[in-house]
Protein backbone atom coordinates (compact mmCIF):
# COMPACT_ATOMS: atom_id res chain seq x y z
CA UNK A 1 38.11 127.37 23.31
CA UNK A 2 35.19 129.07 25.23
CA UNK A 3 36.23 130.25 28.67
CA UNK A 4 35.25 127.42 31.02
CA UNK A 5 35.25 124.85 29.07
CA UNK A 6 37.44 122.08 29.49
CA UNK A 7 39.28 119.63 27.11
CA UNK A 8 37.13 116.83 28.51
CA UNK A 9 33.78 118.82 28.02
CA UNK A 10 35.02 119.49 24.36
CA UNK A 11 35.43 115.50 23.43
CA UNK A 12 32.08 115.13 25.42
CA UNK A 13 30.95 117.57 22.87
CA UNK A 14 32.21 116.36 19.92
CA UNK A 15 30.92 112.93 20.84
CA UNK A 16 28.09 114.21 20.72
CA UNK A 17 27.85 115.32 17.56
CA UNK A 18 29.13 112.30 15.88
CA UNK A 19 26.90 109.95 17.41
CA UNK A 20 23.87 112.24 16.48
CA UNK A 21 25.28 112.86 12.89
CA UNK A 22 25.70 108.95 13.09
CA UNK A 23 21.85 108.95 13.70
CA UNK A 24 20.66 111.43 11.64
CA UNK A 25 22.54 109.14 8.58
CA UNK A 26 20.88 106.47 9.57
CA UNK A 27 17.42 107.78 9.65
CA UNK A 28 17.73 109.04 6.34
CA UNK A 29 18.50 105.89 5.01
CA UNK A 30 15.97 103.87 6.60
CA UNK A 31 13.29 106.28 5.79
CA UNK A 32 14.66 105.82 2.27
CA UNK A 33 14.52 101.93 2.45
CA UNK A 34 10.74 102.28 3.51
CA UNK A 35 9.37 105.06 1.24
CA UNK A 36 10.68 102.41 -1.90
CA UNK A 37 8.43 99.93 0.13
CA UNK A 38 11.23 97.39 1.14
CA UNK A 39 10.73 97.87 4.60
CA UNK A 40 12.11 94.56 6.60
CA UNK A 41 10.21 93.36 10.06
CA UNK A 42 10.87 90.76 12.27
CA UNK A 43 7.84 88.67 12.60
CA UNK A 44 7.73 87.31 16.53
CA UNK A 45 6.50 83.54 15.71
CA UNK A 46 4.73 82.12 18.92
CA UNK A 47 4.64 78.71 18.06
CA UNK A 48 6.96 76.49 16.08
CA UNK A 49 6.30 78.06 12.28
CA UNK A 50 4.49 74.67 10.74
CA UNK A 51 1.40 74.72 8.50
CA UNK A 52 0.83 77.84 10.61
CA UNK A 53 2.13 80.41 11.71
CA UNK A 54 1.28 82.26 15.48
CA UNK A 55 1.70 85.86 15.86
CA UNK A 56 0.34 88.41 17.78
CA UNK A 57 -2.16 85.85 19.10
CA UNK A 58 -3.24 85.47 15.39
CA UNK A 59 -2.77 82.20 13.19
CA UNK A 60 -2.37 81.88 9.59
CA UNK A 61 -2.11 78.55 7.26
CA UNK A 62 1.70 79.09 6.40
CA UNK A 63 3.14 78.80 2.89
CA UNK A 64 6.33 80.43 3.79
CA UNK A 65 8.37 77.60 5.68
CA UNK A 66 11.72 75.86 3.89
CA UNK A 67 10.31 73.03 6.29
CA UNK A 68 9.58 71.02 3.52
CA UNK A 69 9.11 67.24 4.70
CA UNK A 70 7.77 68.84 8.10
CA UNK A 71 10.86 67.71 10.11
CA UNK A 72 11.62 70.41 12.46
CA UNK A 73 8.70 69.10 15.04
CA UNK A 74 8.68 65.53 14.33
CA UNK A 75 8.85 63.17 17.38
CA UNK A 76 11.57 61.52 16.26
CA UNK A 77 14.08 64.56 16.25
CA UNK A 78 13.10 66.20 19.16
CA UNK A 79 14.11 62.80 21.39
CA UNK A 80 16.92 63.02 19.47
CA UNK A 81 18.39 66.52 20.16
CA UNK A 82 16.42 65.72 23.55
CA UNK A 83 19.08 62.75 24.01
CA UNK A 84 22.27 64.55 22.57
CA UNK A 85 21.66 67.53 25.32
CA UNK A 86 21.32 65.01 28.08
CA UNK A 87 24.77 63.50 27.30
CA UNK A 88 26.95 65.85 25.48
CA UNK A 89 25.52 68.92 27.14
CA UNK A 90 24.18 72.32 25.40
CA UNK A 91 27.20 73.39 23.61
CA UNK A 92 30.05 72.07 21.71
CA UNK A 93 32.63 74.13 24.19
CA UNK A 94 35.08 74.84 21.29
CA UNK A 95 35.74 75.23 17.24
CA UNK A 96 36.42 71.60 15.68
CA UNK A 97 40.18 71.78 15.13
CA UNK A 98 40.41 72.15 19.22
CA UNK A 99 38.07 70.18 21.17
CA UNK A 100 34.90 70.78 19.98
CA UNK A 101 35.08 67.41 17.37
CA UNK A 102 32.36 64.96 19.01
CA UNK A 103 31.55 61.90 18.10
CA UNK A 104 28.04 63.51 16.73
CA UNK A 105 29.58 65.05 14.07
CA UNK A 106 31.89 62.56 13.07
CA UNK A 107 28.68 60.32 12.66
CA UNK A 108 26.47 62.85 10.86
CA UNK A 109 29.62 63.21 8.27
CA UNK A 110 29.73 59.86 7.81
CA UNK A 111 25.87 59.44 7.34
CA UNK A 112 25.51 62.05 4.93
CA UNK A 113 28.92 60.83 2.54
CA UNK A 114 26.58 57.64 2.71
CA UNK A 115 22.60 59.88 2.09
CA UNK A 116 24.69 62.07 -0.55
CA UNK A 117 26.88 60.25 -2.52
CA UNK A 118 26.39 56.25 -0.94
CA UNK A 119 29.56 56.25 1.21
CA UNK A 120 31.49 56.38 -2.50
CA UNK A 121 35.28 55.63 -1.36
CA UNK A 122 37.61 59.17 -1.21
CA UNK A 123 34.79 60.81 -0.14
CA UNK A 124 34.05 63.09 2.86
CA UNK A 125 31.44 65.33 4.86
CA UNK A 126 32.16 68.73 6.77
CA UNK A 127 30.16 70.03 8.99
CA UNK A 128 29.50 73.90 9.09
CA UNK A 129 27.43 76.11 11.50
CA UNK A 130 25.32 77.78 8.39
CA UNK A 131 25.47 77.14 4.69
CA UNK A 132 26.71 80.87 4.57
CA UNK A 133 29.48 79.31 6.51
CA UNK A 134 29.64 76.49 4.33
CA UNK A 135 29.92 78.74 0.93
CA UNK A 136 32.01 80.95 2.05
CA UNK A 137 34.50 78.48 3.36
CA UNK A 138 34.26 76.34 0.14
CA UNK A 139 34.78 79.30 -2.12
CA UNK A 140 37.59 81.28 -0.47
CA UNK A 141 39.29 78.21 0.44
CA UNK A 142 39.16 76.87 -3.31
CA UNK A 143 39.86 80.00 -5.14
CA UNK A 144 41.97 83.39 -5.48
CA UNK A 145 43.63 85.84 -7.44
CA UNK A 146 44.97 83.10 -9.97
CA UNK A 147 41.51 81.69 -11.09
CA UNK A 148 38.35 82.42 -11.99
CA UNK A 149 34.62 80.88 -10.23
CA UNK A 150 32.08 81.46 -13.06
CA UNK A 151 28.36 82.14 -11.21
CA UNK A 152 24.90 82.00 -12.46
CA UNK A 153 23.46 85.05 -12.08
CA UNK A 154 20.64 84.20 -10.06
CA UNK A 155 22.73 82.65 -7.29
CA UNK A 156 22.34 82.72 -3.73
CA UNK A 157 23.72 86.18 -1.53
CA UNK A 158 26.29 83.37 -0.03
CA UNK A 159 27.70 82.34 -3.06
CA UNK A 160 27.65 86.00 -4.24
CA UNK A 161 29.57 87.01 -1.07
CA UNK A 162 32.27 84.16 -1.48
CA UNK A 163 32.88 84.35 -5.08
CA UNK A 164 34.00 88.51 -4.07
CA UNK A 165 35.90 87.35 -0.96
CA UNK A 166 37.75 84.78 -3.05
CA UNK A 167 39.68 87.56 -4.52
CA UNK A 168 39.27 85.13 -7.85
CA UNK A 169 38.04 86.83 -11.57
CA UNK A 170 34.16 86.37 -10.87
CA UNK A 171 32.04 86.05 -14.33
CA UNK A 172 28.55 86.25 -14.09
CA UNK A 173 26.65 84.18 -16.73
CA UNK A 174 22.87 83.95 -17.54
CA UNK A 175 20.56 82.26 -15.62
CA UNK A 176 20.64 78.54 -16.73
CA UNK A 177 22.31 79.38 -20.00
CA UNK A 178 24.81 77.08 -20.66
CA UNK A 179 25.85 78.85 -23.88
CA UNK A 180 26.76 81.66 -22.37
CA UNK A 181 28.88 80.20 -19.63
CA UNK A 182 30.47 77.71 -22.37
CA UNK A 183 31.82 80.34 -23.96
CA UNK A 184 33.04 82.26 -20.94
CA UNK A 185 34.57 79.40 -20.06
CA UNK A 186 36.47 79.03 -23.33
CA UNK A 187 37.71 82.92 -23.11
CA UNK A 188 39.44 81.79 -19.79
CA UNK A 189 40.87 78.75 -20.34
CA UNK A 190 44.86 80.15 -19.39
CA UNK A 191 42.92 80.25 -15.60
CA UNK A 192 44.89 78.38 -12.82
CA UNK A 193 41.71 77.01 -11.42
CA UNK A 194 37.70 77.43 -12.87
CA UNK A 195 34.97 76.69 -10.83
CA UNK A 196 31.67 76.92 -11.70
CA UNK A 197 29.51 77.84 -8.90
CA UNK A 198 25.19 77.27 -9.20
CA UNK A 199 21.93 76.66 -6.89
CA UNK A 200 20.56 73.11 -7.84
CA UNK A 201 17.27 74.92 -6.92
CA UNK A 202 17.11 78.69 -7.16
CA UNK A 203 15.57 79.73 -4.09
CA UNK A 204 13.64 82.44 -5.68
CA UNK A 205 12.22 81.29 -8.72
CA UNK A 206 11.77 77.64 -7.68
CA UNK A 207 13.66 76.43 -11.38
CA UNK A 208 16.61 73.82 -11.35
CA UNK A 209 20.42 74.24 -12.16
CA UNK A 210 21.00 72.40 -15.55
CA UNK A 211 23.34 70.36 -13.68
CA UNK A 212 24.10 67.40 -16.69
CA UNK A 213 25.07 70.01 -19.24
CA UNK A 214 27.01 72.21 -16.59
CA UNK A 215 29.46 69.10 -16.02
CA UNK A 216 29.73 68.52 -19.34
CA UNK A 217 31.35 72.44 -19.77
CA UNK A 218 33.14 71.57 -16.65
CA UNK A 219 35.12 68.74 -18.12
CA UNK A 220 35.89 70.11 -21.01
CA UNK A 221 37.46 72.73 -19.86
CA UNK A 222 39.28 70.99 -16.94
CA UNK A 223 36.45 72.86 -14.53
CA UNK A 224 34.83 72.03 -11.05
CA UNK A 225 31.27 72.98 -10.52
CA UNK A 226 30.15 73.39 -6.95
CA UNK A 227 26.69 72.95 -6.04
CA UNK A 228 24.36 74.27 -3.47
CA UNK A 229 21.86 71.75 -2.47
CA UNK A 230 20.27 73.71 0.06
CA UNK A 231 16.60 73.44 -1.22
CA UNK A 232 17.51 70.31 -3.16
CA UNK A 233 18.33 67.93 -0.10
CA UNK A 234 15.27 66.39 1.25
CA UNK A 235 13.69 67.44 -2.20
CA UNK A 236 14.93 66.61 -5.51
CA UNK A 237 16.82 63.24 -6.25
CA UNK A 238 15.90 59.44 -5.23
CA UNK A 239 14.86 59.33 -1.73
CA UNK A 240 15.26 63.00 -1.64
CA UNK A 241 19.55 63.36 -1.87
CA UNK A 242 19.38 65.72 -4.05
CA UNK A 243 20.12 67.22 -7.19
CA UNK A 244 23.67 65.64 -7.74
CA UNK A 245 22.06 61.65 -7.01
CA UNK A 246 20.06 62.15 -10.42
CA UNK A 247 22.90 61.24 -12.38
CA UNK A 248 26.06 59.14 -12.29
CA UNK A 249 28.40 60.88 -10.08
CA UNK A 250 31.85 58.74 -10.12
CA UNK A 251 34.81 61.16 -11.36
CA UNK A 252 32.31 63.86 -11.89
CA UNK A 253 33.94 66.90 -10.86
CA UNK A 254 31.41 68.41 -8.14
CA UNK A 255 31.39 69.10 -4.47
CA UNK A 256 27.90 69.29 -3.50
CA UNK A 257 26.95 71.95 -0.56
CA UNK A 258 23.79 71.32 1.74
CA UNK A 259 21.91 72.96 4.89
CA UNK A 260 20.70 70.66 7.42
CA UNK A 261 17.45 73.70 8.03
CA UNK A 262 15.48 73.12 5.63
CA UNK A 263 13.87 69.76 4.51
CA UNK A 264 16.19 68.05 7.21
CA UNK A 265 14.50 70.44 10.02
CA UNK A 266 17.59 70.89 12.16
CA UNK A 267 20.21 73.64 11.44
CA UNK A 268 23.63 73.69 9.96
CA UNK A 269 25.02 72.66 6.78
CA UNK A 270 27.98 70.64 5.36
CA UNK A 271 30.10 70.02 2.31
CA UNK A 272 30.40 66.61 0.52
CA UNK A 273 33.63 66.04 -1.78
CA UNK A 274 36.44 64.11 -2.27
CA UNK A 275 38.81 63.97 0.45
CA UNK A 276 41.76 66.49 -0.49
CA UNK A 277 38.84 69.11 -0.60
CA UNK A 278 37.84 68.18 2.66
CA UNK A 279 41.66 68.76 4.36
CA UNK A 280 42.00 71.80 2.22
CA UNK A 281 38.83 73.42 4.00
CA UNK A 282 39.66 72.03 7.32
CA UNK A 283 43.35 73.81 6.80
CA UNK A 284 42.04 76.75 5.26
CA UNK A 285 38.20 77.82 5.41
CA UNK A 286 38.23 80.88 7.96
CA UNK A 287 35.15 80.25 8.86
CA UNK A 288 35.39 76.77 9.89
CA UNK A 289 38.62 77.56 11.74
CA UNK A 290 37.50 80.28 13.91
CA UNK A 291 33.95 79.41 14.87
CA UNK A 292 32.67 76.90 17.89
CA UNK A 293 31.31 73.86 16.28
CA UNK A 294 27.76 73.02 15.90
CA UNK A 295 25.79 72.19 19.31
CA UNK A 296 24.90 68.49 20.01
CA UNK A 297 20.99 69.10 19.62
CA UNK A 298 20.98 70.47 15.92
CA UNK A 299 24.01 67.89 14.86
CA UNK A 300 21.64 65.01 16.94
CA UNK A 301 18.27 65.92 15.21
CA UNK A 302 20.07 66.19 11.11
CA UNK A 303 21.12 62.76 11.80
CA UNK A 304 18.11 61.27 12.60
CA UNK A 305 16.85 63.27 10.14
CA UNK A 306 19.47 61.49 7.10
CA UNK A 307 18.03 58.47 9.03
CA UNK A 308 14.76 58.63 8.36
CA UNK A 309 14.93 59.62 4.52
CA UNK A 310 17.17 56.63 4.38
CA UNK A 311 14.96 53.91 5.87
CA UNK A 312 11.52 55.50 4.12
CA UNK A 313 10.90 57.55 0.73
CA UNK A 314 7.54 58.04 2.37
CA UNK A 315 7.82 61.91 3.17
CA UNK A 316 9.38 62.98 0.03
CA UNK A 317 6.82 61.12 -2.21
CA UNK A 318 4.07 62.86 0.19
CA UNK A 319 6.21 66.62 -0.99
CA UNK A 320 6.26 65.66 -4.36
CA UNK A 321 2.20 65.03 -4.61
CA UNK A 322 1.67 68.31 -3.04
CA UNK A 323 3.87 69.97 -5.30
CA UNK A 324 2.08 68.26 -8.16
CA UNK A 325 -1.47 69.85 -6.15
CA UNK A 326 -0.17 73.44 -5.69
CA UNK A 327 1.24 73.28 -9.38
CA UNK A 328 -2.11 72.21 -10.58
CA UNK A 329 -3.74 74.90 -8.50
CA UNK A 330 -1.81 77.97 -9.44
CA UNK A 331 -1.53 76.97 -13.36
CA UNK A 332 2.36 76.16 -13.27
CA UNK A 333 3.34 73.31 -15.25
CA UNK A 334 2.26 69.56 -13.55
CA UNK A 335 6.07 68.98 -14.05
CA UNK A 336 6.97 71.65 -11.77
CA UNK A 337 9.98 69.80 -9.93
CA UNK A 338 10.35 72.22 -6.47
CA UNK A 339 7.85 73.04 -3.62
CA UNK A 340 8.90 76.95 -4.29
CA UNK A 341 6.67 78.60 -6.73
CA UNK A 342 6.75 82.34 -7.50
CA UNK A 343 4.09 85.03 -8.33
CA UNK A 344 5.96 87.49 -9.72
CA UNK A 345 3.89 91.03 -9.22
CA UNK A 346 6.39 93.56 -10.48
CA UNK A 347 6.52 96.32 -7.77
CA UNK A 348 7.23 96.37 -4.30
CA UNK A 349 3.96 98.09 -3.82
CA UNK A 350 1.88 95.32 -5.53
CA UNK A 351 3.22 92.75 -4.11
CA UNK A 352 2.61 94.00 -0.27
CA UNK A 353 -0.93 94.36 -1.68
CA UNK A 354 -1.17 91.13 -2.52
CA UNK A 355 0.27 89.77 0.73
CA UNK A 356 -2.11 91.91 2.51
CA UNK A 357 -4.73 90.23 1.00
CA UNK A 358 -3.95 86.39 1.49
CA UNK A 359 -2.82 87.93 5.29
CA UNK A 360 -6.87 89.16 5.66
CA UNK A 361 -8.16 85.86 3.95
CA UNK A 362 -5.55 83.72 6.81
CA UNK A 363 -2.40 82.97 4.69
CA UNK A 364 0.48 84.19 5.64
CA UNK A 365 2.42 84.21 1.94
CA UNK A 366 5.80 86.51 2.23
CA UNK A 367 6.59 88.92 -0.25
CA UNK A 368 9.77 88.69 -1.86
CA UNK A 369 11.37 92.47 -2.87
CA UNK A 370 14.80 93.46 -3.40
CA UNK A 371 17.35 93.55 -2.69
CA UNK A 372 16.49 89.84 -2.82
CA UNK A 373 15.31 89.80 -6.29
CA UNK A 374 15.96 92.27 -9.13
CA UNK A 375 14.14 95.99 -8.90
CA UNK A 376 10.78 94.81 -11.20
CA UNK A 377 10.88 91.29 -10.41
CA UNK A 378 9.11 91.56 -6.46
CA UNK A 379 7.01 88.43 -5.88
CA UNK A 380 5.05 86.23 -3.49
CA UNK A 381 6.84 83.68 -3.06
CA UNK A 382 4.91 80.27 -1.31
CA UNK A 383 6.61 77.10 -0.53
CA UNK A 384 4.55 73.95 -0.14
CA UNK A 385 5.26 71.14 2.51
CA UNK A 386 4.71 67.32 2.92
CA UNK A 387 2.78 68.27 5.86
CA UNK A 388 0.13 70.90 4.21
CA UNK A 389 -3.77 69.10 3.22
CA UNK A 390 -5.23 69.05 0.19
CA UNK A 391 -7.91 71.54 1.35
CA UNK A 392 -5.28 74.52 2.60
CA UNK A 393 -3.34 74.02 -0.86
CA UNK A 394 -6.99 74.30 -2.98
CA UNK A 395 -7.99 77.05 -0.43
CA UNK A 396 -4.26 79.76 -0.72
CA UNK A 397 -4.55 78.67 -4.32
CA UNK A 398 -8.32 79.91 -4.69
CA UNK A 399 -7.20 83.25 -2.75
CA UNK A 400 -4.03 83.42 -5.08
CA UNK A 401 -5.95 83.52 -8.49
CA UNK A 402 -8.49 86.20 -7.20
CA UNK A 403 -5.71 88.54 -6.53
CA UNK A 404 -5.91 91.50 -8.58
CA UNK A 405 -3.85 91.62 -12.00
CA UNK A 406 -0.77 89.02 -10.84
CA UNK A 407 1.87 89.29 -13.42
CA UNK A 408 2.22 85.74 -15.49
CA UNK A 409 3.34 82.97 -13.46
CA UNK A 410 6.21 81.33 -15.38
């Protein structure tokens, strides 16, 4: 040790160098992350993110919202959350297995067994603070070492993430090919448990989970398929329940999933299945156990929200016409059954391009690169709403098909 210098001045030093080694790492990486052009931003929205978006003092028409029925500013849910804060107060104080149960969630899980699956007897609703919660919770609590959760390989990052913190055998199979995951189904039959785990509406590519065929290769093989509803609810189904409410559903094996932030406009999510999957996650899904249960506003505003969609079809039938327009517009099939539609451009580099393009014409149209889709698959992708005019989907359509050289829609 140098003369004069302490033992504290030493760890000072070393410190020192760690945290700037630490720094230096980090640099590198992030200068890595933007010279691939995948650089990530937060975009400071100054209004509530609607038809348009606000920032910077600058609006855009905005074909980038999961808002689909236009819910998350409607009257009615703002006196709602309005009224829940009033009486129960800003938070819930505690996680659900302590004191944090209120009657507001108790009635939202009761309204949406009733929106999801028509209050079928056995059935239950759990409430979670974030459908990452939600598939996490439902995966690790149904699954480990002894089984094996079969996942299309286009699935969401949550249901990624919980099929690898399962600790089950995860096997990927093609997107939507049912041939593939019958028959690697049928080299794992010995499995304890099999779950198949799918999207009803790949978030990404705007295409639909084969859902008819997948439960017919789930009870063959003695299998359960979950399903994430996240951009199905409020979407696809009769009055917009989703996915799972287009066929008959009694002894079906399926536990549906579902986020209350998109087409319901609040936030949170929940899990609807019979009611010894409903104890099993309440006794065992981590992150239901160890996290402070969803505030009265959000809980408040889904419920009116399940309300609504049951008393009137009105603002799904007005999605489904604009979906119908914007399909029209870009060239996709008429039939084109989601309000997501992608414009796949390849490259990272095209694709920011191409967003800065609709951004000078005043759309703002969010470019998709990975690692959220595949290196050579980066994308625009644009979501329509119940709540965009005929004239803004003619007009981001118009600026869409004078882009330069878009790859093939599909």
């Amino acid at each position: 040790m140098a003369a004069g210098c302490s033992n504290s001045d030493k760890a000072l030093e070393d410190r020192s160098m760690a945290l700037t080694t630490l720094q230096n790492e980090l640099m590198a990486e992030l200068e890595a992350i933007r010279a691939a052009g995948r650089w990530r931003e937060l975009r400071l929205a100054q209004a509530p993110p609607t038809v348009t978006f606000l920032h910077s003092g600058r609006r855009w028409v905005n074909f980038s919202s999961n808002d689909y029925l236009g819910l998350a500013t409607h009257p009615r849910l703002i006196a709602a959350a309005q009224a829940a804060t009033a009486r129960w107060g800003t938070g819930a104080t505690a996680s659900r297995l302590i004191c944090g149960t209120l009657a507001l969630h108790a009635d939202l899980e009761a309204a949406l067994v009733n929106f999801k699956v028509g209050g079928r007897s056995g059935y239950r609703a759990l409430l979670f603070n974030s459908g990452y919660h939600a598939n996490l919770s439902l995966l690790t609590a149904l699954a480990d070492a002894r089984d094996v959760v079969f996942s299309d390989a286009l699935n969401h990052a949550s249901l990624i993430d919980g099929c690898r913190l399962s600790r089950a055998t995860v096997v990927v199979y093609r997107h939507n090919d049912v041939d593939d995951l019958r028959a690697k189904v049928a080299a794992h039959r010995q499995a304890r448990r099999k779950l198949i785990v799918t999207d009803a509406v790949f978030s990404m590519d705007g295409d639909v989970a084969r859902l008819s065929e997948l439960l017919e290769v789930a009870e063959a093989a003695g299998a359960w398929v979950a399903l994430d509803e996240a951009h199905a609810t409020g979407v696809l189904g009769p009055g917009g329940r989703g996915l799972a409410a287009t066929l008959a559903q009694d002894d079906r094996p399926l536990i549906a999933m579902g986020t209350l932030g998109k087409a319901l406009g609040s936030f949170g999510a929940f899990v609807v299945a019979p009611s010894v999957v409903i104890e099993l996650l309440i006794n065992r899904a981590r992150p239901f156990i160890f996290t402070t249960a969803l505030p009265p506003a959000p809980a408040a505003a889904a419920l009116e929200a399940v309300r609504m969609l049951t008393e009137s079809d009105e603002l799904t039938r007005a999605l489904r016409a604009n979906i119908v327009r914007m399909a029209t517009a870009l060239g996709f099939e008429p039939t084109w059954p989601t309000p997501i539609f992608p414009i796949l451009f390849g490259t990272e580099q095209a694709t920011l391009a191409a967003m800065q393009a609709l951004d000078e014409r005043g759309f703002y149209v969010v470019g998709i690169r990975p690692p959220t889709v595949p290196p050579g698959a980066s994308r625009l992708r644009l979501t329509v709403t119940a709540a965009h005019t005929e004239a803004q989907i003619a007009a981001v359509a118009d600026a869409i098909q004078s882009l330069p050289r878009p790859a093939p829609s599909q």
